[in-house]
Protein backbone atom coordinates (compact mmCIF):
# COMPACT_ATOMS: atom_id res chain seq x y z
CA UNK A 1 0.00 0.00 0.00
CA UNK A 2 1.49 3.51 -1.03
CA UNK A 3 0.27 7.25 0.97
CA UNK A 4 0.39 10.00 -0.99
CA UNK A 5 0.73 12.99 0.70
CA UNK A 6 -1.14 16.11 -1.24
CA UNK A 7 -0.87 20.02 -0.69
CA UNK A 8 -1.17 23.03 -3.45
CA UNK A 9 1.41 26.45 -4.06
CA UNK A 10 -0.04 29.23 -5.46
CA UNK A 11 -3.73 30.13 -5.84
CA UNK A 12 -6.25 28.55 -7.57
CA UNK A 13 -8.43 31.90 -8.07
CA UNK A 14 -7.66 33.23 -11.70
CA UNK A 15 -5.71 35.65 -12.73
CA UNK A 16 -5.08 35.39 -8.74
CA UNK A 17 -1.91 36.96 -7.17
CA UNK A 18 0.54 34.00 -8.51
CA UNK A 19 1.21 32.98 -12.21
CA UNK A 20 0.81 29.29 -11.49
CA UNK A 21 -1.13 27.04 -9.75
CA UNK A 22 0.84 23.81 -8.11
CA UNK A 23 -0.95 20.77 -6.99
CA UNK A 24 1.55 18.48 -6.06
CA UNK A 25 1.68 14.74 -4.29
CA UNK A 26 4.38 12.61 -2.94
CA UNK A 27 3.99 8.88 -2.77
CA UNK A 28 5.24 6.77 -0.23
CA UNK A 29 5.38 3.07 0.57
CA UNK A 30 3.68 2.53 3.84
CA UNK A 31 6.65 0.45 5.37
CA UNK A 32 8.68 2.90 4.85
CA UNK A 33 6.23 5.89 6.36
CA UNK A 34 7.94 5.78 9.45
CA UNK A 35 11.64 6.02 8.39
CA UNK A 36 11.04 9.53 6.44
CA UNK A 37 9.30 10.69 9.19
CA UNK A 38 11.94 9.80 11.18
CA UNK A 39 14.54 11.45 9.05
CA UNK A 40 12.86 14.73 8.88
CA UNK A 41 12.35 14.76 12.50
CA UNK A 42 16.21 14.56 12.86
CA UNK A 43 16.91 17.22 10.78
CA UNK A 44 14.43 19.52 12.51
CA UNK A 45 15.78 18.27 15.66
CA UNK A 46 18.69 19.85 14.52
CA UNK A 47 17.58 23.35 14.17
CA UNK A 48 15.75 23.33 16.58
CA UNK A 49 12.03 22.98 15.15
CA UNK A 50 10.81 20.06 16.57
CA UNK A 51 7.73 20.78 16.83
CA UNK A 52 7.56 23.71 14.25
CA UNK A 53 5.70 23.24 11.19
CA UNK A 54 7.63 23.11 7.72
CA UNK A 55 5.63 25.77 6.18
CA UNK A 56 8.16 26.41 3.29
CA UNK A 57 6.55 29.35 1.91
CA UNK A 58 7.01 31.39 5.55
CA UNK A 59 10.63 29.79 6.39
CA UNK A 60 12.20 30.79 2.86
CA UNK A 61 11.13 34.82 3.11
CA UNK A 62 13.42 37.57 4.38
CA UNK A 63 12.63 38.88 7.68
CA UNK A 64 12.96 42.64 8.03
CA UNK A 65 13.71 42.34 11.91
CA UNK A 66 16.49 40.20 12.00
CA UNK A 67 18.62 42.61 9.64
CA UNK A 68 17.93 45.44 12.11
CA UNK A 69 19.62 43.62 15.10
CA UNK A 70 23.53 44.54 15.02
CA UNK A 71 24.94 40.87 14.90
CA UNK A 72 22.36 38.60 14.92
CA UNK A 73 23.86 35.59 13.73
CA UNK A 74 26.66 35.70 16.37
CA UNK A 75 23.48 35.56 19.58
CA UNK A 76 22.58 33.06 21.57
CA UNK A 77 18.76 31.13 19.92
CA UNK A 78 16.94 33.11 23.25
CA UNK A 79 18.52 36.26 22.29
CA UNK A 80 17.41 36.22 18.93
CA UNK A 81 13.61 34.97 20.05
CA UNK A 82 13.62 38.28 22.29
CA UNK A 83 15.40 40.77 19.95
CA UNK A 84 12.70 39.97 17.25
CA UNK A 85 9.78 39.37 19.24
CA UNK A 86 11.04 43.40 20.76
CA UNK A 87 10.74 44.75 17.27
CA UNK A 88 7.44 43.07 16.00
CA UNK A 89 5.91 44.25 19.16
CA UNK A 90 6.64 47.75 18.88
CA UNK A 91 5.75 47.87 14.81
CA UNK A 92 2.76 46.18 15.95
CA UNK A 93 1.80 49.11 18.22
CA UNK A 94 3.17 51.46 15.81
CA UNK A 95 0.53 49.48 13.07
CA UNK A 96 -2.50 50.11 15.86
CA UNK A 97 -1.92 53.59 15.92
CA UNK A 98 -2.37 54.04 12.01
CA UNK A 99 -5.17 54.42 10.12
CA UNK A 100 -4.09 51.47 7.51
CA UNK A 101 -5.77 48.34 9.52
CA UNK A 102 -5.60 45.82 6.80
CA UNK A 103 -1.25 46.91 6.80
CA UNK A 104 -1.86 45.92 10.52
CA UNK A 105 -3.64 42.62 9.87
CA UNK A 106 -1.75 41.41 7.43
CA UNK A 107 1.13 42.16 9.01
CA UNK A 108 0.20 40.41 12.47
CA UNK A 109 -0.64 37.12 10.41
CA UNK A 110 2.96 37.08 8.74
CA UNK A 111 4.53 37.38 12.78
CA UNK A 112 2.01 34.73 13.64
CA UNK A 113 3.18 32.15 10.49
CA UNK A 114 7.10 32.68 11.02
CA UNK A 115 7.13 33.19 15.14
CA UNK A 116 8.30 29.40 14.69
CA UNK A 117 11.68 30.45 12.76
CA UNK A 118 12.82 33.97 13.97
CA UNK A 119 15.73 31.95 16.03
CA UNK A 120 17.20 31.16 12.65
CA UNK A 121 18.93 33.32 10.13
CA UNK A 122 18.02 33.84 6.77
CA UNK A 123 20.75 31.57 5.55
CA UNK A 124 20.20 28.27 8.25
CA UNK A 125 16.31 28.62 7.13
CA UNK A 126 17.76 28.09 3.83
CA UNK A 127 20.09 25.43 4.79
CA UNK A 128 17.14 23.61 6.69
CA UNK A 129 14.85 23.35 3.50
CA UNK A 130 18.02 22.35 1.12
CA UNK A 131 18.52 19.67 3.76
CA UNK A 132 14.81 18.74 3.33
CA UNK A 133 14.93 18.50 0.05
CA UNK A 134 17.90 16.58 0.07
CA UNK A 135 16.44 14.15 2.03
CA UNK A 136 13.44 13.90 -0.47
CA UNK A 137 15.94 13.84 -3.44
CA UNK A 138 17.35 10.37 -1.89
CA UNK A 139 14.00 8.50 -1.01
CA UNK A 140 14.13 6.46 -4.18
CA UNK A 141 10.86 4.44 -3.02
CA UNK A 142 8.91 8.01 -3.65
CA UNK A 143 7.36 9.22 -6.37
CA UNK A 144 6.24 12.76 -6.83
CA UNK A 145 3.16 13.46 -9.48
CA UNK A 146 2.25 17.13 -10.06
CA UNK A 147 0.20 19.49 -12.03
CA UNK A 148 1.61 22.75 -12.51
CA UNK A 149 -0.66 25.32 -14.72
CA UNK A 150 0.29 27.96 -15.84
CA UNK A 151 -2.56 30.03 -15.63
CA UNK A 152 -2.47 32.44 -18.46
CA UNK A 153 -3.27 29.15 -20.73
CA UNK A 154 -6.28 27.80 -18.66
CA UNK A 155 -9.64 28.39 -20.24
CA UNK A 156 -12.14 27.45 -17.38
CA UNK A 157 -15.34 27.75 -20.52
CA UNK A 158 -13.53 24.16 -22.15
CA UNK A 159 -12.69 22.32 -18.73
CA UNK A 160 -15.06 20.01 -17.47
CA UNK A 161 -13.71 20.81 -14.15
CA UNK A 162 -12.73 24.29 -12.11
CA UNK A 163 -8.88 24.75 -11.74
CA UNK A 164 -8.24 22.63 -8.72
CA UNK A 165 -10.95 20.39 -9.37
CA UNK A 166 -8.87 19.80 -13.14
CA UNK A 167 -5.32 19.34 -11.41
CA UNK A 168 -6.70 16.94 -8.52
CA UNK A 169 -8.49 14.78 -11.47
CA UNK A 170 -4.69 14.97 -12.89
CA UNK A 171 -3.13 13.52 -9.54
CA UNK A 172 -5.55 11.10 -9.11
CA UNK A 173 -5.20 9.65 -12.36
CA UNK A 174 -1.40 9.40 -12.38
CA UNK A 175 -1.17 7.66 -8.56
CA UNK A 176 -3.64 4.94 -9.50
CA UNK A 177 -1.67 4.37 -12.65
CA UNK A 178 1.35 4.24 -11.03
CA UNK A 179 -0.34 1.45 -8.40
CA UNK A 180 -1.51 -0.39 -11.59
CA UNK A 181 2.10 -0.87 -12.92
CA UNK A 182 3.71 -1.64 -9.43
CA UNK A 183 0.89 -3.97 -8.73
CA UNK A 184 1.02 -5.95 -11.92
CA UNK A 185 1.75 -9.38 -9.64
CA UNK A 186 0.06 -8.58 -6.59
CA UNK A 187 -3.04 -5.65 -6.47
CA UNK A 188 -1.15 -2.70 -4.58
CA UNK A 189 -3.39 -0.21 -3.00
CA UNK A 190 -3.30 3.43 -2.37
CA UNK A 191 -4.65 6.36 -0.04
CA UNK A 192 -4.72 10.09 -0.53
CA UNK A 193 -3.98 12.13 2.59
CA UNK A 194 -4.24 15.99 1.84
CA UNK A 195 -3.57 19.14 3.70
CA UNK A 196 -7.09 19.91 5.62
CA UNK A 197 -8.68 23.07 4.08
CA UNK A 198 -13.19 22.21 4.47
CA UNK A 199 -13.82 24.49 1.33
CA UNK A 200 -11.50 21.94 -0.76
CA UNK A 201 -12.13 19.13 1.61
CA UNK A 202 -16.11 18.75 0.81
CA UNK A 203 -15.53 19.30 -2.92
CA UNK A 204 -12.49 16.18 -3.15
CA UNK A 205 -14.96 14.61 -1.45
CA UNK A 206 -17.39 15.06 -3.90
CA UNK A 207 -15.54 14.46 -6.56
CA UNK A 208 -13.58 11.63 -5.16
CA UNK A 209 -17.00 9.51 -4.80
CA UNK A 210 -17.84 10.74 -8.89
CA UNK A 211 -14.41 9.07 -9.76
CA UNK A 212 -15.11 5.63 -7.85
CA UNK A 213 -17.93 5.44 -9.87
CA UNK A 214 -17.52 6.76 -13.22
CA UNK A 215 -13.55 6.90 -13.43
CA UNK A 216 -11.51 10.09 -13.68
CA UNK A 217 -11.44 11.86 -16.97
CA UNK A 218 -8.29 9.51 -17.57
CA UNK A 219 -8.57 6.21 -16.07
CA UNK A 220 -10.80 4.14 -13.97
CA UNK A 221 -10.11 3.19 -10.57
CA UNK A 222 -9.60 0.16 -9.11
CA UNK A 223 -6.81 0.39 -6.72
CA UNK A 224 -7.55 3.86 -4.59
CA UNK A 225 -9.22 3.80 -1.61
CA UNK A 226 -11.82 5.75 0.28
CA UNK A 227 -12.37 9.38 -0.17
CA UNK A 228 -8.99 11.79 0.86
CA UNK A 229 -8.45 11.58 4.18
CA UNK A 230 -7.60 15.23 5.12
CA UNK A 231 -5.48 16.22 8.01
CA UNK A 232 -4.24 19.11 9.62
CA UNK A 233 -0.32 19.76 8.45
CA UNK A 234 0.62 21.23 11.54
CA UNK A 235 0.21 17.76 12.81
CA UNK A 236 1.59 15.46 9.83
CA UNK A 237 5.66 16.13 8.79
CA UNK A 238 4.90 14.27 5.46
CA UNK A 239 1.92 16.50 3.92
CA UNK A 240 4.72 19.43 5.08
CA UNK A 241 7.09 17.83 2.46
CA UNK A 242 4.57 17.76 -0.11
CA UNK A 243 4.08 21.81 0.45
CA UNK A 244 7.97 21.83 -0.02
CA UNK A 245 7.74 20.11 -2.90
CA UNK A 246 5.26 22.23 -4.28
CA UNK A 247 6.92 24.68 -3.48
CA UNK A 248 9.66 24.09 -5.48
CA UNK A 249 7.83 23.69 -8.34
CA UNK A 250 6.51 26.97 -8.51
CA UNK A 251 9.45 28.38 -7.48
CA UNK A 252 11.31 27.09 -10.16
CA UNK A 253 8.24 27.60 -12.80
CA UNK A 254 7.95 31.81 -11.67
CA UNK A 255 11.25 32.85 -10.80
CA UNK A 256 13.84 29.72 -12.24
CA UNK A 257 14.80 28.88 -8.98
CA UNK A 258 16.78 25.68 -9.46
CA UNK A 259 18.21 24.48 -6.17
CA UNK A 260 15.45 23.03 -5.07
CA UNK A 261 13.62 21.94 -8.03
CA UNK A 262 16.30 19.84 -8.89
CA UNK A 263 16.82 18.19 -5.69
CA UNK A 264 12.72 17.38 -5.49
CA UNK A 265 12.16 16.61 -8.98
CA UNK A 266 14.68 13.51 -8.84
CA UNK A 267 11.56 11.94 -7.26
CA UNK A 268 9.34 12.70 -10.20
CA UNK A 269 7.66 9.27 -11.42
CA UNK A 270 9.13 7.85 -15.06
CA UNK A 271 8.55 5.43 -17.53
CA UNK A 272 12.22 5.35 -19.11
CA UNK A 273 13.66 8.51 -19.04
CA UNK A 274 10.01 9.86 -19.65
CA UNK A 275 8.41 12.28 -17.17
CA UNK A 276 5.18 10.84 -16.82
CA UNK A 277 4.44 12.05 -12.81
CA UNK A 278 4.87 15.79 -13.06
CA UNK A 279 3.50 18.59 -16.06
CA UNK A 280 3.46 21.81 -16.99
CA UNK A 281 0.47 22.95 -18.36
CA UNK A 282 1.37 26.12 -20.70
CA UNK A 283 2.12 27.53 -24.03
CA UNK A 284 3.40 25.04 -26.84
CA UNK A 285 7.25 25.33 -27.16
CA UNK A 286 8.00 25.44 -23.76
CA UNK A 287 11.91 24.40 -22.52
CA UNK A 288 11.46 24.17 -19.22
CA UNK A 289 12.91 20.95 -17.39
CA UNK A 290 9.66 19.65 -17.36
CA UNK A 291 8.28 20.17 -20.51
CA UNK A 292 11.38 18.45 -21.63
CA UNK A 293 11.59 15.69 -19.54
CA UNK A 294 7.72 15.02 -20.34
CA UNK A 295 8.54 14.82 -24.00
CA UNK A 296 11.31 12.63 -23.88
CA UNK A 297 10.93 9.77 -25.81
């Protein structure tokens, strides 16, 4: 039996404020569920985030407060906690005072997300996710399938299905064709497990029961199971690793931001030296890594 672990980058909403829209999941035998989560604990164990969760998107920004504080990298992990928590109190009050609320809300929720990090620099954040991703990158039992759209090339009047509705159908398909080839001898089941949002949670659901039936616009099922379960990420390390992942996808699609991308994309699944796990819907021509790989013959 394989878990694949599901969670999105970007937003769905179009145009919305990002160019793409990532849906990304990362497949995992479940004897060996225990040894990755194992391995990432130890590496968060080692910066100190044990029980911090690895919300990539927060950990990889600049923080404004930390460049402000005359050596910061040479304190103690207290002294930095204080220093920073000092500042973001004082903007905060500064915020209260203005007339510009939604500046104070929105800057309140970005304290809230990273509060788990500030003992970090810039640089060991960095380190942290490369490590990540490293790990990822050597899990050869994994497979990562994706759909990354680009959204300028999405016509929503000649889908069947809304945007995320479209690039779950595409994840679906590809994990319960990649459980019909490694089951050929013996059936080999799988389960979804996706980051818990109840907006995207009751319409999987949904759609999840139309594909048992009637098969997904690609395939029929026969060796999913169940409807997604959906968790909360702050509890589960591994649907953390597939917002990484997705992470890096985008990343790499908006700004060509390699590092990771390459490290993550080792996992994609292949038939040959085929991309057949993870692609890029856009414009016709495209030479990025995946269009490539995906058209590799």
């Amino acid at each position: 039996m394989y878990l694949c672990y599901i969670d999105e980058s970007g937003t769905s909403s179009v145009p919305g404020n990002t160019s793409h829209f990532i849906l990304a999941g990362l497949a995992v035998p479940i004897w060996h569920w225990k040894d990755c989560d194992r391995e990432i604990s130890v590496i968060k164990n080692r910066y100190n985030l044990n029980h911090a969760e690895i919300h990539t998107g927060w950990i990889m920004r600049p923080y404004s407060e930390q460049n402000k504080i005359a050596d910061f990298a040479k304190l103690p992990k207290s002294r930095r906690i204080s220093e920073v928590e000092q500042l973001r109190r004082a903007e905060l009050l500064r915020l209260q005072k203005s007339v510009n609320f939604k500046h104070y809300k929105q800057t309140k929720k970005n304290y809230e997300k990273t509060k788990e990090y500030i003992h970090l620099t810039f640089d060991e954040r960095k380190s942290f996710i490369k490590e990540i991703a490293q790990c990822i990158a050597n899990w050869g039992f994994a497979r990562l399938f994706a759909e990354c759209v680009d959204k300028i090339y999405f016509d929503p009047t000649r889908s069947r299905y809304s945007l995320d509705e479209n690039t779950f159908d595409q994840i679906v398909s590809r994990f319960e064709q990649y459980l019909q080839q490694v089951g050929v001898k013996q059936k080999c089941f799988g389960l979804l497990i996706h980051d818990n949002n109840d907006t995207v949670a009751k319409k999987h659901t949904k759609l999840m029961e139309s594909f048992h039936q009637n098969g997904t616009l690609w395939t029929k099922l026969e060796n999913i199971i169940e409807t997604p379960l959906f968790v909360d990420s702050q509890l589960t390390s591994m649907v953390q690793i597939a917002d990484l992942c997705s992470y890096a996808l985008r990343r790499y699609l908006e700004n060509n931001e390699n590092e990771l991308f390459d490290l993550v994309f080792q996992r994609a699944d292949r038939r040959g030296n085929t991309i057949v796990g993870v692609r890029h819907f856009t414009k016709a021509g495209c030479t990025c890594k995946i269009c490539i790989g995906h058209s590799n013959k």
